[in-house]
N, C-alpha and C. Protein backbone atom coordinates (compact mmCIF):
# COMPACT_ATOMS: atom_id res chain seq x y z
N UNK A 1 209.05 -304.26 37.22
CA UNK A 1 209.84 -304.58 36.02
C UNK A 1 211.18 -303.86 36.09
N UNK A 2 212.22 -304.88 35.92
CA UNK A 2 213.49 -304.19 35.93
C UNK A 2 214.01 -303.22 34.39
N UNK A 3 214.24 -302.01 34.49
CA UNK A 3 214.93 -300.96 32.95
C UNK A 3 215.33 -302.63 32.43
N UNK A 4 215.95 -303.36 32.66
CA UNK A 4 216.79 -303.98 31.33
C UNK A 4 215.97 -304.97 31.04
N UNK A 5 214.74 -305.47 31.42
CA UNK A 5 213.92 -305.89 30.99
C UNK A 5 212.69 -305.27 30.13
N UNK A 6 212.91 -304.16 29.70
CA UNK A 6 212.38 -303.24 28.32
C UNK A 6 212.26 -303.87 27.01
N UNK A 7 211.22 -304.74 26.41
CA UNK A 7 211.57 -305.18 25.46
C UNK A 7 212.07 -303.86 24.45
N UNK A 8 212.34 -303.98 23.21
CA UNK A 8 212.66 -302.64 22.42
C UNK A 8 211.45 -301.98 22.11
N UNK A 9 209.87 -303.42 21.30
CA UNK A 9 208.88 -302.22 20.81
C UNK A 9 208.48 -301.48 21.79
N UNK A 10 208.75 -301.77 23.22
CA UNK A 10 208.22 -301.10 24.69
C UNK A 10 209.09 -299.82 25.06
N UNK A 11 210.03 -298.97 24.05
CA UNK A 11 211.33 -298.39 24.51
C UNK A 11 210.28 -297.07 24.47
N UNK A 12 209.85 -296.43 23.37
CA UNK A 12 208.75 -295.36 23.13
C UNK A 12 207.68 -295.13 24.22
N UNK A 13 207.60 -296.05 24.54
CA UNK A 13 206.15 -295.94 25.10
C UNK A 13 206.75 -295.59 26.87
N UNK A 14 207.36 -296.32 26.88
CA UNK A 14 208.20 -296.47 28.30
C UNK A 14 208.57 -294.94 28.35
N UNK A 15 209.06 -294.30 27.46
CA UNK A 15 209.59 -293.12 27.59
C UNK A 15 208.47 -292.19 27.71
N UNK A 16 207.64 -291.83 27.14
CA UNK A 16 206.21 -291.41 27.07
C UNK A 16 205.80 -291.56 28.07
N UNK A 17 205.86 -292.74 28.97
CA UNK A 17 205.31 -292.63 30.05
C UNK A 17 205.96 -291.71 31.50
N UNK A 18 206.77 -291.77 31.13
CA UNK A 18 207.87 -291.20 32.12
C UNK A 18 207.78 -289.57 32.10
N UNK A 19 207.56 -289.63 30.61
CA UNK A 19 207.25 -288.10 30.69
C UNK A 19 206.51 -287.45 31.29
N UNK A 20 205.33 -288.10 30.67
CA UNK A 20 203.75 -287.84 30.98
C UNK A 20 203.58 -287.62 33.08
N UNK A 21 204.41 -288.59 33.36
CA UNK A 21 204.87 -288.71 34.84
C UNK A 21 205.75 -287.36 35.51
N UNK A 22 206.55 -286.62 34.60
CA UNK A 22 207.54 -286.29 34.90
C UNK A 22 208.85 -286.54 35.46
N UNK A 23 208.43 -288.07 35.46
CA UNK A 23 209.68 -288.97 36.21
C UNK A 23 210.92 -288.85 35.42
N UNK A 24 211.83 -287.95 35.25
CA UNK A 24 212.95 -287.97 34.28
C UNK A 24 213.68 -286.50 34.85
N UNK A 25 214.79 -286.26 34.45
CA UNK A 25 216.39 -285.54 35.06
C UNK A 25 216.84 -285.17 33.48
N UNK A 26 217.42 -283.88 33.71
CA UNK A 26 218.11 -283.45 32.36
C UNK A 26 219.23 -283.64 32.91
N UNK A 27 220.72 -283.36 32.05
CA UNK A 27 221.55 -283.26 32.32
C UNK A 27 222.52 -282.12 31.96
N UNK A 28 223.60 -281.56 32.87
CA UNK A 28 224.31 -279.96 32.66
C UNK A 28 224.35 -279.83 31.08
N UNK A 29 224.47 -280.83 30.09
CA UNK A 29 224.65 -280.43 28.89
C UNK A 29 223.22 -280.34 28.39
N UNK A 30 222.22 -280.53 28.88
CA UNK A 30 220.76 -279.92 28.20
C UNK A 30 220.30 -278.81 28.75
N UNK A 31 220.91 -278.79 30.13
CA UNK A 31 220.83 -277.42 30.42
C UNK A 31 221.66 -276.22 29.78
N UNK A 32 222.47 -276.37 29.42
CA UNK A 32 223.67 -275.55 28.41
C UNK A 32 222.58 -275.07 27.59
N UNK A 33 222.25 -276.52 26.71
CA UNK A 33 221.77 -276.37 25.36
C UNK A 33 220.25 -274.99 25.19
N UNK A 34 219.39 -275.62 26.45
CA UNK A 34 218.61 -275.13 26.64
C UNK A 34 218.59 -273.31 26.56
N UNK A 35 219.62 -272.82 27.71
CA UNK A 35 219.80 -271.75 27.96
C UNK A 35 220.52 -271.21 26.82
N UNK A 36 221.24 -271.74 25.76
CA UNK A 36 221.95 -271.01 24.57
C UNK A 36 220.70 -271.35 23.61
N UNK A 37 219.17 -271.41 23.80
CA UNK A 37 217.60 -271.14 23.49
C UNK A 37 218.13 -272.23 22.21
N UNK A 38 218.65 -273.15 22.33
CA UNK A 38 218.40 -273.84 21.06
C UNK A 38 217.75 -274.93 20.83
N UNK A 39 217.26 -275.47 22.81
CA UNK A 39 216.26 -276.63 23.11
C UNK A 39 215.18 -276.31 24.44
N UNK A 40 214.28 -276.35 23.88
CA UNK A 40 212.94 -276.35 24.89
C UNK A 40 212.69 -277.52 25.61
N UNK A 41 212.53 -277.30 26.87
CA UNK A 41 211.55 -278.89 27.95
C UNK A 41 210.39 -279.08 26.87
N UNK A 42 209.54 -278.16 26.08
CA UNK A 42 208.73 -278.18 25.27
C UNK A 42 209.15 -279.44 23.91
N UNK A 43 210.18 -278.98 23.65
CA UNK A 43 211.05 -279.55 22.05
C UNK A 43 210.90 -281.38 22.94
N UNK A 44 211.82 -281.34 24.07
CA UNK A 44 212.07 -282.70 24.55
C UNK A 44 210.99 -283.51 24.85
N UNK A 45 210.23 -282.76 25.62
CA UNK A 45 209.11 -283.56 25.67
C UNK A 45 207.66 -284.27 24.66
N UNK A 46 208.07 -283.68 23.78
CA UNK A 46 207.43 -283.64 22.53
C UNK A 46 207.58 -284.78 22.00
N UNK A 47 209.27 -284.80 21.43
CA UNK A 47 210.11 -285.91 20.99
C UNK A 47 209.89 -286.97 21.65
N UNK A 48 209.97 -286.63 22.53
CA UNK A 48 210.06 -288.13 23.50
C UNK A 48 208.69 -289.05 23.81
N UNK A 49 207.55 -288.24 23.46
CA UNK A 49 206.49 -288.99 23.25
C UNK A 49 205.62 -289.02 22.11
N UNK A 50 206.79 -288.27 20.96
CA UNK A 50 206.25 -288.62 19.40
C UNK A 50 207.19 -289.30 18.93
N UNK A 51 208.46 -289.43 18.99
CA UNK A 51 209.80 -289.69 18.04
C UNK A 51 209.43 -291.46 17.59
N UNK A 52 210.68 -291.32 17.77
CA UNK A 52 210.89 -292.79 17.59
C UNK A 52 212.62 -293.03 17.84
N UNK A 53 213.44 -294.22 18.02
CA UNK A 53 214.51 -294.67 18.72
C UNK A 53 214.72 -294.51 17.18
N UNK A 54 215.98 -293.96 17.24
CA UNK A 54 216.78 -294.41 15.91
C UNK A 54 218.13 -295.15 16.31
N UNK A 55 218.96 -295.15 17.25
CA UNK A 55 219.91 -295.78 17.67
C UNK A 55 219.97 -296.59 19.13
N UNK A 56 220.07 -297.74 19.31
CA UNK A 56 220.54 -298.16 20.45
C UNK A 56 221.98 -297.95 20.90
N UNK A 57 222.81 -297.61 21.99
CA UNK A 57 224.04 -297.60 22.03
C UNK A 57 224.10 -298.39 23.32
N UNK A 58 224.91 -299.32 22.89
CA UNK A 58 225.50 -300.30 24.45
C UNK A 58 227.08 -300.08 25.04
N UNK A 59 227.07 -299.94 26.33
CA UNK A 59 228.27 -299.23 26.88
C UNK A 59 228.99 -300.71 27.94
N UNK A 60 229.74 -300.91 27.87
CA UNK A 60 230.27 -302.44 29.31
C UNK A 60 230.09 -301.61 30.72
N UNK A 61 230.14 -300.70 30.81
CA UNK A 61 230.23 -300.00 32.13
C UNK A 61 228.88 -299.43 32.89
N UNK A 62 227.84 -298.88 31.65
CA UNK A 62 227.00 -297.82 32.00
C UNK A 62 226.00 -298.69 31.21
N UNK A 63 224.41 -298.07 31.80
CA UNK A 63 223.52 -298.94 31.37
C UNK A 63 223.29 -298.08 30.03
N UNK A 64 222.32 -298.73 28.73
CA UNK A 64 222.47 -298.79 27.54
C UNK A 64 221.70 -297.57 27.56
N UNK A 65 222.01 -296.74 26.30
CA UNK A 65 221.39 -295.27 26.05
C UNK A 65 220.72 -295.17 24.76
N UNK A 66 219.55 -294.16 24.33
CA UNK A 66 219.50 -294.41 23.28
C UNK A 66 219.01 -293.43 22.44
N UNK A 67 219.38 -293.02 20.93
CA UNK A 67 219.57 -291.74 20.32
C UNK A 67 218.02 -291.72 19.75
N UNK A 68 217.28 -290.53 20.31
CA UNK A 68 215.81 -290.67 19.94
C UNK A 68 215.44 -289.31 18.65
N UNK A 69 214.86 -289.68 17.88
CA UNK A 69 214.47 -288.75 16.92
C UNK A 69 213.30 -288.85 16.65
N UNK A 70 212.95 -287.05 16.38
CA UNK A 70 211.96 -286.61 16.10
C UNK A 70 211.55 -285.17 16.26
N UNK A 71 210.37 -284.62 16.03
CA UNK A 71 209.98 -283.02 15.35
C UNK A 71 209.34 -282.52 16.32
N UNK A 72 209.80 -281.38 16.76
CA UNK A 72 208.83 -280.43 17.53
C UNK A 72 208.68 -279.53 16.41
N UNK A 73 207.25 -279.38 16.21
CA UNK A 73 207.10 -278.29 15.49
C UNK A 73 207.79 -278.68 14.19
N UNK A 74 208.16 -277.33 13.24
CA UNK A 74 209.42 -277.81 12.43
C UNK A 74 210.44 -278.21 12.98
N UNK A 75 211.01 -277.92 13.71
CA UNK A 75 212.27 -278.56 14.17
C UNK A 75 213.01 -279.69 14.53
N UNK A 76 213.78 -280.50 13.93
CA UNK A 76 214.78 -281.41 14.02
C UNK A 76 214.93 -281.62 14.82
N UNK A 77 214.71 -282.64 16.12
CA UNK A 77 215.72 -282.41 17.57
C UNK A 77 215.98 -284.04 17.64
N UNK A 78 217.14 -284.11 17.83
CA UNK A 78 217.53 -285.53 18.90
C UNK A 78 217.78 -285.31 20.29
N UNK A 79 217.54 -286.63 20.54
CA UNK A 79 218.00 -286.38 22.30
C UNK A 79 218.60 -287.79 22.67
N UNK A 80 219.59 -288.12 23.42
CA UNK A 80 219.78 -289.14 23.60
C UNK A 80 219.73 -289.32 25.17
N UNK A 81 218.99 -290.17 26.00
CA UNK A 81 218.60 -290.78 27.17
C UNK A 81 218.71 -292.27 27.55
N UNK A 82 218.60 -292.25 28.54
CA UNK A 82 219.02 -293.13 29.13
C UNK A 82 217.74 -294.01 30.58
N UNK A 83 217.90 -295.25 30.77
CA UNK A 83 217.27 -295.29 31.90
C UNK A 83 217.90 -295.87 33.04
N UNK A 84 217.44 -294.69 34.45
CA UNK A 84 218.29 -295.20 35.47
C UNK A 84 218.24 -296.26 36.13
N UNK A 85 218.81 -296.59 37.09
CA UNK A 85 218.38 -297.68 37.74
C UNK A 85 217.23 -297.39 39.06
N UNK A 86 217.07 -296.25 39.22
CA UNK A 86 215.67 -296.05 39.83
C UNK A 86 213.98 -295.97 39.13
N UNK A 87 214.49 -296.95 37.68
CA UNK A 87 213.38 -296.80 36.58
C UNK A 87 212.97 -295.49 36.19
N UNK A 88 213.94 -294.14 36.29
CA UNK A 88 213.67 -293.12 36.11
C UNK A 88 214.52 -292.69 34.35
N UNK A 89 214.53 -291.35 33.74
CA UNK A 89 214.71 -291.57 32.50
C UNK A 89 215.57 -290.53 32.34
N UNK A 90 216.53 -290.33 31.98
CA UNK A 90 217.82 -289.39 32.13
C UNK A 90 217.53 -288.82 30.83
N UNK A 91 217.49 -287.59 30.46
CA UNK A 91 217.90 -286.75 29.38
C UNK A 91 219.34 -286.67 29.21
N UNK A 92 220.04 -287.29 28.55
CA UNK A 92 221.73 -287.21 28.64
C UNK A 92 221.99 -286.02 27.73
N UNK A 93 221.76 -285.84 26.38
CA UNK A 93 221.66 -284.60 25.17
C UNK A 93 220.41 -284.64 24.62
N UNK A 94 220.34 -283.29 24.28
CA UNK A 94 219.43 -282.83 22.85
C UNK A 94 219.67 -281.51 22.36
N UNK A 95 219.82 -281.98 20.83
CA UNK A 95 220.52 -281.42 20.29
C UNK A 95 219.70 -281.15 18.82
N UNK A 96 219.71 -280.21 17.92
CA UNK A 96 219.40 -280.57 16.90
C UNK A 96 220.37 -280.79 15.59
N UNK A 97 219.92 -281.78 15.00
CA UNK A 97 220.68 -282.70 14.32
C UNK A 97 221.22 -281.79 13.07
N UNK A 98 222.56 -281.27 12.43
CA UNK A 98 223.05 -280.66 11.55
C UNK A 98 223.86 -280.91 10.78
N UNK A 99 224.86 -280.76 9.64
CA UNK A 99 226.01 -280.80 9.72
C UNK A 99 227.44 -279.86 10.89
N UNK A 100 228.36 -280.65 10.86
CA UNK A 100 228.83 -281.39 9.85
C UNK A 100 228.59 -282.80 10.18
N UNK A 101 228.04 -283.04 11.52
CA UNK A 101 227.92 -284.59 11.95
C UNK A 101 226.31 -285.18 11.31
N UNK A 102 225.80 -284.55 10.74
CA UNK A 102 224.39 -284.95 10.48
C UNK A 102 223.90 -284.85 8.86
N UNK A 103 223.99 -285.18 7.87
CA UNK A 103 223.46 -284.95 6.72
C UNK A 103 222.20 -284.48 6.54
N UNK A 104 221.16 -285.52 7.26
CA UNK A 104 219.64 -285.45 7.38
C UNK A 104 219.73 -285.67 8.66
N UNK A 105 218.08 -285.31 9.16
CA UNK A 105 218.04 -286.45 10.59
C UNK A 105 218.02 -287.21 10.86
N UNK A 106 218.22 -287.83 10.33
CA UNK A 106 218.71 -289.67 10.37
C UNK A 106 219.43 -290.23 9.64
N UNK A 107 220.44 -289.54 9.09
CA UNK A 107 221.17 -289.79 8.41
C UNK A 107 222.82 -289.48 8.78
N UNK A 108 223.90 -289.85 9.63
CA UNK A 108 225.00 -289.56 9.53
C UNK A 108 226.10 -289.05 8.21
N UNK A 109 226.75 -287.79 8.47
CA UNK A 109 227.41 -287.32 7.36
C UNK A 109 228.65 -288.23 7.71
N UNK A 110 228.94 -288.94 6.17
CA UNK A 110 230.12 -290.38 5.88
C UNK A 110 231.53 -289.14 5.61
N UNK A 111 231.37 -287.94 4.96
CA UNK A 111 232.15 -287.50 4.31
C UNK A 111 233.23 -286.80 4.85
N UNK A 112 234.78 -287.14 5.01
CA UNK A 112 235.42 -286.26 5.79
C UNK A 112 236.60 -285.63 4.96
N UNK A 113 237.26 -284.51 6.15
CA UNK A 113 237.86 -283.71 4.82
C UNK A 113 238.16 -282.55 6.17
N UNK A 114 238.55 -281.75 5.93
CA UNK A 114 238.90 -280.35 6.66
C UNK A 114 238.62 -280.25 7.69
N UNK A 115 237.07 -280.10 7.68
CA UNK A 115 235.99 -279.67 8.51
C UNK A 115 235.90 -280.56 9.39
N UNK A 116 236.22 -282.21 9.11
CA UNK A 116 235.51 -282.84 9.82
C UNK A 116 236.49 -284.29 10.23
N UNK A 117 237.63 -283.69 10.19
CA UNK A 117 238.71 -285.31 10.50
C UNK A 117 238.28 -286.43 11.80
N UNK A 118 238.39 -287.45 11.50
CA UNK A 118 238.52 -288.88 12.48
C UNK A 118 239.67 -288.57 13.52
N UNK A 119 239.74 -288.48 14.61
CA UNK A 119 240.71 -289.23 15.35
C UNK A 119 240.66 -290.37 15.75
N UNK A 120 242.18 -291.04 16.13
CA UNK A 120 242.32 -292.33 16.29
C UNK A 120 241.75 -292.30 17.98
N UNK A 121 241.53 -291.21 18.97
CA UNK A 121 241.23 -291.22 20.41
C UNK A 121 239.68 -292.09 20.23
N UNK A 122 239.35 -292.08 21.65
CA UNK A 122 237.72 -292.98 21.76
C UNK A 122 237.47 -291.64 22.94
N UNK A 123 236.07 -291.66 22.95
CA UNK A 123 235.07 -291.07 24.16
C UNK A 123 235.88 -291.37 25.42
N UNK A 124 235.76 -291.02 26.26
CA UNK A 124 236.17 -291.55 27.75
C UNK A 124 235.27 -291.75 28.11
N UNK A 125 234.02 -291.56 27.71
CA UNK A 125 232.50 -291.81 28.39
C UNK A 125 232.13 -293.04 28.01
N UNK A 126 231.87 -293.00 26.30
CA UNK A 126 231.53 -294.07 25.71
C UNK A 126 231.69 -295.07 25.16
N UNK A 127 233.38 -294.55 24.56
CA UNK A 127 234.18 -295.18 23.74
C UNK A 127 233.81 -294.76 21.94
N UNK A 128 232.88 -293.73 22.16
CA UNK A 128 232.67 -293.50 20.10
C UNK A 128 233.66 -292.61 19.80
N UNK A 129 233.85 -292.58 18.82
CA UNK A 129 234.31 -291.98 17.69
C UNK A 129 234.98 -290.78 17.86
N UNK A 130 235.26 -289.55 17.42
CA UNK A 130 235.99 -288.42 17.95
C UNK A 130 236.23 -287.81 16.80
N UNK A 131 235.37 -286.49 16.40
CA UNK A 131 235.85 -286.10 15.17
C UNK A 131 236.03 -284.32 15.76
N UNK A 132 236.76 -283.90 14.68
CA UNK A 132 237.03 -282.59 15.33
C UNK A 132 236.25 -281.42 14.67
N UNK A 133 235.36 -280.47 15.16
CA UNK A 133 234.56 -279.33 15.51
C UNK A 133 235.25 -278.04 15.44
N UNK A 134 234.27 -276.95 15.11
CA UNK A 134 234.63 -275.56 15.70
C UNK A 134 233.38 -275.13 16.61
N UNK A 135 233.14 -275.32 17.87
CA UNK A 135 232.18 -274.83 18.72
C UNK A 135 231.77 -273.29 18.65
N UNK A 136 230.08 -273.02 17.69
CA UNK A 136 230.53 -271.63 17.31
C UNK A 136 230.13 -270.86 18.70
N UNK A 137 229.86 -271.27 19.72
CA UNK A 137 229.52 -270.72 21.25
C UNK A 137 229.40 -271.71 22.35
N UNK A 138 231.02 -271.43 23.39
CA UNK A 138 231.04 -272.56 24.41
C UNK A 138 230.75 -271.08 25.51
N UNK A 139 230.49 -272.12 26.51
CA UNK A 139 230.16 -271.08 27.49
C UNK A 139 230.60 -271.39 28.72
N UNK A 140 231.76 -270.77 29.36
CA UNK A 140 232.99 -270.68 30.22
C UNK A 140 232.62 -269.86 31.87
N UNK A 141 232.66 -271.07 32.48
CA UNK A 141 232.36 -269.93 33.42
C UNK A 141 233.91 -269.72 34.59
N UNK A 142 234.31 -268.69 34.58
CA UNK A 142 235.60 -268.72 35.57
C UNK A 142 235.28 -267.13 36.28
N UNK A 143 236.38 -267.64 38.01
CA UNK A 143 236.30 -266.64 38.76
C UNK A 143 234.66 -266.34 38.93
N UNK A 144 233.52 -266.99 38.97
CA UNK A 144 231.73 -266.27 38.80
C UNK A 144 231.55 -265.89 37.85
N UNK A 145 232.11 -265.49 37.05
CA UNK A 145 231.80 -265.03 35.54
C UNK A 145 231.55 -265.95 34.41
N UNK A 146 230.49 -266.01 33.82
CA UNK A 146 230.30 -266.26 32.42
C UNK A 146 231.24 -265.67 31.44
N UNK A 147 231.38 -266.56 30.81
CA UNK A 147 232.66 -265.98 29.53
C UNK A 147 232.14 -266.69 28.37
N UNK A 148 231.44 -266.44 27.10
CA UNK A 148 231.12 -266.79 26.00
C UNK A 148 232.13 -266.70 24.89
N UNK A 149 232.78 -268.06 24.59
CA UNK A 149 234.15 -268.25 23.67
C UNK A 149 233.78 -268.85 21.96
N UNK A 150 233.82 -267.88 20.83
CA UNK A 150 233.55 -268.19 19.97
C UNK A 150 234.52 -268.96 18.83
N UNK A 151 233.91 -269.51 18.14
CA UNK A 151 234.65 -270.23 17.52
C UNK A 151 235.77 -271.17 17.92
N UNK A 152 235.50 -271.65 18.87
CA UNK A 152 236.11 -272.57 19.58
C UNK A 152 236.80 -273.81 19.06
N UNK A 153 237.87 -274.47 18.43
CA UNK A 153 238.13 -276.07 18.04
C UNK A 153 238.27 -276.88 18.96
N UNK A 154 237.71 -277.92 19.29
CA UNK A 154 237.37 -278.72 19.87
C UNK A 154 237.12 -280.59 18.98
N UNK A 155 236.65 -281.12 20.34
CA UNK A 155 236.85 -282.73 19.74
C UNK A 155 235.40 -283.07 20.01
N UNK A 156 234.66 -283.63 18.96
CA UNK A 156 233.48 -283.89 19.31
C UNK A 156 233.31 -285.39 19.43
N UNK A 157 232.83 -286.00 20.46
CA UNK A 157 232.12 -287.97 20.18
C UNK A 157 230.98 -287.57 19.53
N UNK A 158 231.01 -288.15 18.30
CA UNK A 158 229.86 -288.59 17.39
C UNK A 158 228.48 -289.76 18.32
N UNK A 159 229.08 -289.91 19.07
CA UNK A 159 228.00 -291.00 19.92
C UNK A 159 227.64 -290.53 21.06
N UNK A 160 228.33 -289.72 21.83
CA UNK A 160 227.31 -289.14 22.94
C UNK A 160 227.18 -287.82 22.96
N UNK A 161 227.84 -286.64 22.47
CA UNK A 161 228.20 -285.19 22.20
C UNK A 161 229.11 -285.29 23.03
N UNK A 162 229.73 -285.47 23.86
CA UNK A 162 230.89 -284.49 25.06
C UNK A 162 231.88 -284.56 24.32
N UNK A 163 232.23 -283.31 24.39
CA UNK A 163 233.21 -282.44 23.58
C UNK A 163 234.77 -282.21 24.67
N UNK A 164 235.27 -281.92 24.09
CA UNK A 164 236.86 -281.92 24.41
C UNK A 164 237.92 -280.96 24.09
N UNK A 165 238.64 -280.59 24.86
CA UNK A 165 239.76 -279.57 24.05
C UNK A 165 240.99 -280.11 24.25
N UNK A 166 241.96 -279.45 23.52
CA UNK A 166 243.06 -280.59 23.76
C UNK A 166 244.15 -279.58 24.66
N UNK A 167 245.58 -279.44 24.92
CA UNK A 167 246.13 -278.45 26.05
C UNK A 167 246.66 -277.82 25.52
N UNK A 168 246.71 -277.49 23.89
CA UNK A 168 247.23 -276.28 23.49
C UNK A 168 245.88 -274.97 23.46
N UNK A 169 245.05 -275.56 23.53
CA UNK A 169 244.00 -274.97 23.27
C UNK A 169 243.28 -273.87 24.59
N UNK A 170 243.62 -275.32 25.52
CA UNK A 170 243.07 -274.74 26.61
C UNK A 170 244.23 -274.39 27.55
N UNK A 171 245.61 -274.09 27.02
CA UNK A 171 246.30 -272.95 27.85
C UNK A 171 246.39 -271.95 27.07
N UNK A 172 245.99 -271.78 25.51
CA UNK A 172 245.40 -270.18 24.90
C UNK A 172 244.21 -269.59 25.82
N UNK A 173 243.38 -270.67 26.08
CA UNK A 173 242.12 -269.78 26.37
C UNK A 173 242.31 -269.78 27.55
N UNK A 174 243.26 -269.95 28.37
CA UNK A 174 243.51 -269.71 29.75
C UNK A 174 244.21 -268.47 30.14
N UNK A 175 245.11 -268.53 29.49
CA UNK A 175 245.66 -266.83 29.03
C UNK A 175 245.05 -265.92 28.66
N UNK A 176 244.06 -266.33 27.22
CA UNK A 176 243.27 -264.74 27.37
C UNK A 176 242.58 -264.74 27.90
N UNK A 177 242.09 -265.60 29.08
CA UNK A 177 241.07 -265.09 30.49
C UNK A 177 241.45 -263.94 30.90
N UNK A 178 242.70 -264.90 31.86
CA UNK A 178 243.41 -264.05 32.50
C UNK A 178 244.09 -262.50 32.25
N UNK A 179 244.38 -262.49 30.96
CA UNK A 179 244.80 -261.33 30.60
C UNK A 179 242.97 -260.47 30.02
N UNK A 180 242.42 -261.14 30.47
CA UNK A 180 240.86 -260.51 30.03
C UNK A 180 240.85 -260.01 28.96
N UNK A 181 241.44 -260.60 27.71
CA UNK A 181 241.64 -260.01 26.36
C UNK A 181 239.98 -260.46 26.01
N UNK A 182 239.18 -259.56 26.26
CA UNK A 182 237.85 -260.00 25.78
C UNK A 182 237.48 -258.91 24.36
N UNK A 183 236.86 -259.95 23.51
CA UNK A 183 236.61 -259.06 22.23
C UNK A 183 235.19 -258.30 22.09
N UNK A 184 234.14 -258.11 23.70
CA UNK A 184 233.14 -257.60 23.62
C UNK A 184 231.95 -258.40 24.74
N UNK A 185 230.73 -258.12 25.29
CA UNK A 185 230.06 -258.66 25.77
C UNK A 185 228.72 -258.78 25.57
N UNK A 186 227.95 -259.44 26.45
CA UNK A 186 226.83 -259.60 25.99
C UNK A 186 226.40 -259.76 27.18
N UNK A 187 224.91 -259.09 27.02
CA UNK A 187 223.99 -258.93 28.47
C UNK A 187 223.23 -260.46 29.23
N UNK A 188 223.50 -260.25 30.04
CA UNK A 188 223.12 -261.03 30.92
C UNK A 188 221.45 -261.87 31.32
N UNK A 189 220.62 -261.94 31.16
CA UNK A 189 219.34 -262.03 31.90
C UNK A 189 219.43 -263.06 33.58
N UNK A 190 218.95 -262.85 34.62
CA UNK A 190 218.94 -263.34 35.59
C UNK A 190 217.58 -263.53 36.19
N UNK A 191 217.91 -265.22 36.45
CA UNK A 191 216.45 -265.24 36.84
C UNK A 191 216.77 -265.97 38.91
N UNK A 192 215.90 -265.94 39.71
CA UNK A 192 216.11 -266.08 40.96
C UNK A 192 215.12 -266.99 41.03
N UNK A 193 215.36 -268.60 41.48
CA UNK A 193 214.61 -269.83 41.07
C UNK A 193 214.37 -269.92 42.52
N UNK A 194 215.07 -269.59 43.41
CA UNK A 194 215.19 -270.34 44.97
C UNK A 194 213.54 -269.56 45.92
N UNK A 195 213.32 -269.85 46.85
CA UNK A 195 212.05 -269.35 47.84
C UNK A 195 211.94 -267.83 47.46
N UNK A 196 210.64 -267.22 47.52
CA UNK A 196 210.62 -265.57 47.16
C UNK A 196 211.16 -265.25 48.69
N UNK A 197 212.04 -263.80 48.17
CA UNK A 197 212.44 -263.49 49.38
C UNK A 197 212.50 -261.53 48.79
N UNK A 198 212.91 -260.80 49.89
CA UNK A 198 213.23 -259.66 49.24
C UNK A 198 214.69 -259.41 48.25
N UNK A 199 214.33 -259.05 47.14
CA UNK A 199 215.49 -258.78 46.83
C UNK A 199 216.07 -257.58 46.17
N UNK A 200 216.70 -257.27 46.30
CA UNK A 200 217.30 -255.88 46.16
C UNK A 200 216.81 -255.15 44.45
């Protein structure tokens, strides 16, 4: 069976299965998410074979993705995925659902104002929407170093998450790299994933 031959009530189950398989790929932004502890393989996998599809999104370029909701535990999580063309199942985001882009979990916040302006730009990914953010922790890595940048303004797509800065922004935060104007740090944990070997 070809992915685009999925009828829709078959979209859940299809996913569930994949899980259950392990046949599926996260992507650098669930890995982000993950490691800033705000999403578990636990949370995703959960969702993905309890939730339910709340959005289809269709792209002209890229095959169709789709915004899945549902509860680990207490917790709120969406994830939006995708299926490849090796019938395999892409984790694209997961995220849990908040303001200012989220009212409820399934509910989009209509209301804009300060916090939360429209731009007239589109996704370069997707083509959605573009509203503007304060990222309260991006995580920068330059020269080998991790650099954790708070309060960040940024451009968010309401339809896929990838976020954006614009070039006033990011020749401030290029400068206070460089000038290492750092306001403090935070410890590290390291973990060594590759063959056991000796290590120092």
């Amino acid at each position: 069976m070809q992915t685009e031959d999925i009828p829709h009530f078959m979209e859940m189950e299809w996913f569930g299965k994949r899980i259950r398989e392990s046949r599926y790929t996260l992507s650098e932004h669930v890995i982000m998410f993950m490691s800033a502890g705000k999403i578990s393989v636990k949370d995703i996998e959960t969702v993905m074979i309890t939730g339910r599809v709340l959005e289809e999104r269709r792209n002209p370029v890229r095959m169709p993705c789709y915004l899945v909701c549902g509860k680990s535990g207490e917790k709120n999580v969406h994830i939006v995925c995708a299926k490849d063309r090796d019938n395999w199942l892409v984790i694209l985001f997961a995220y849990v659902p908040v303001l200012p882009i989220w009212s409820s979990p399934t509910r989009r916040n209509v209301l804009r104002g300060d916090k939360m302006a429209e731009f007239v730009g589109k996704c370069y990914f997707c083509g959605g929407k573009m509203v503007e953010i304060v990222v309260g922790a991006y995580y920068y890595r330059h020269d080998g170093q991790m650099c954790v940048v708070k309060e960040l303004p940024a451009k968010l797509c309401e339809q896929c998450g990838e976020k954006y800065i614009n070039a006033d922004v990011a020749r401030k935060l290029n400068a206070l790299i460089d000038a290492k104007q750092y306001t403090g740090t935070e410890a590290a944990n390291v973990i060594y994933y590759g063959p056991k070997k000796d290590l120092p």
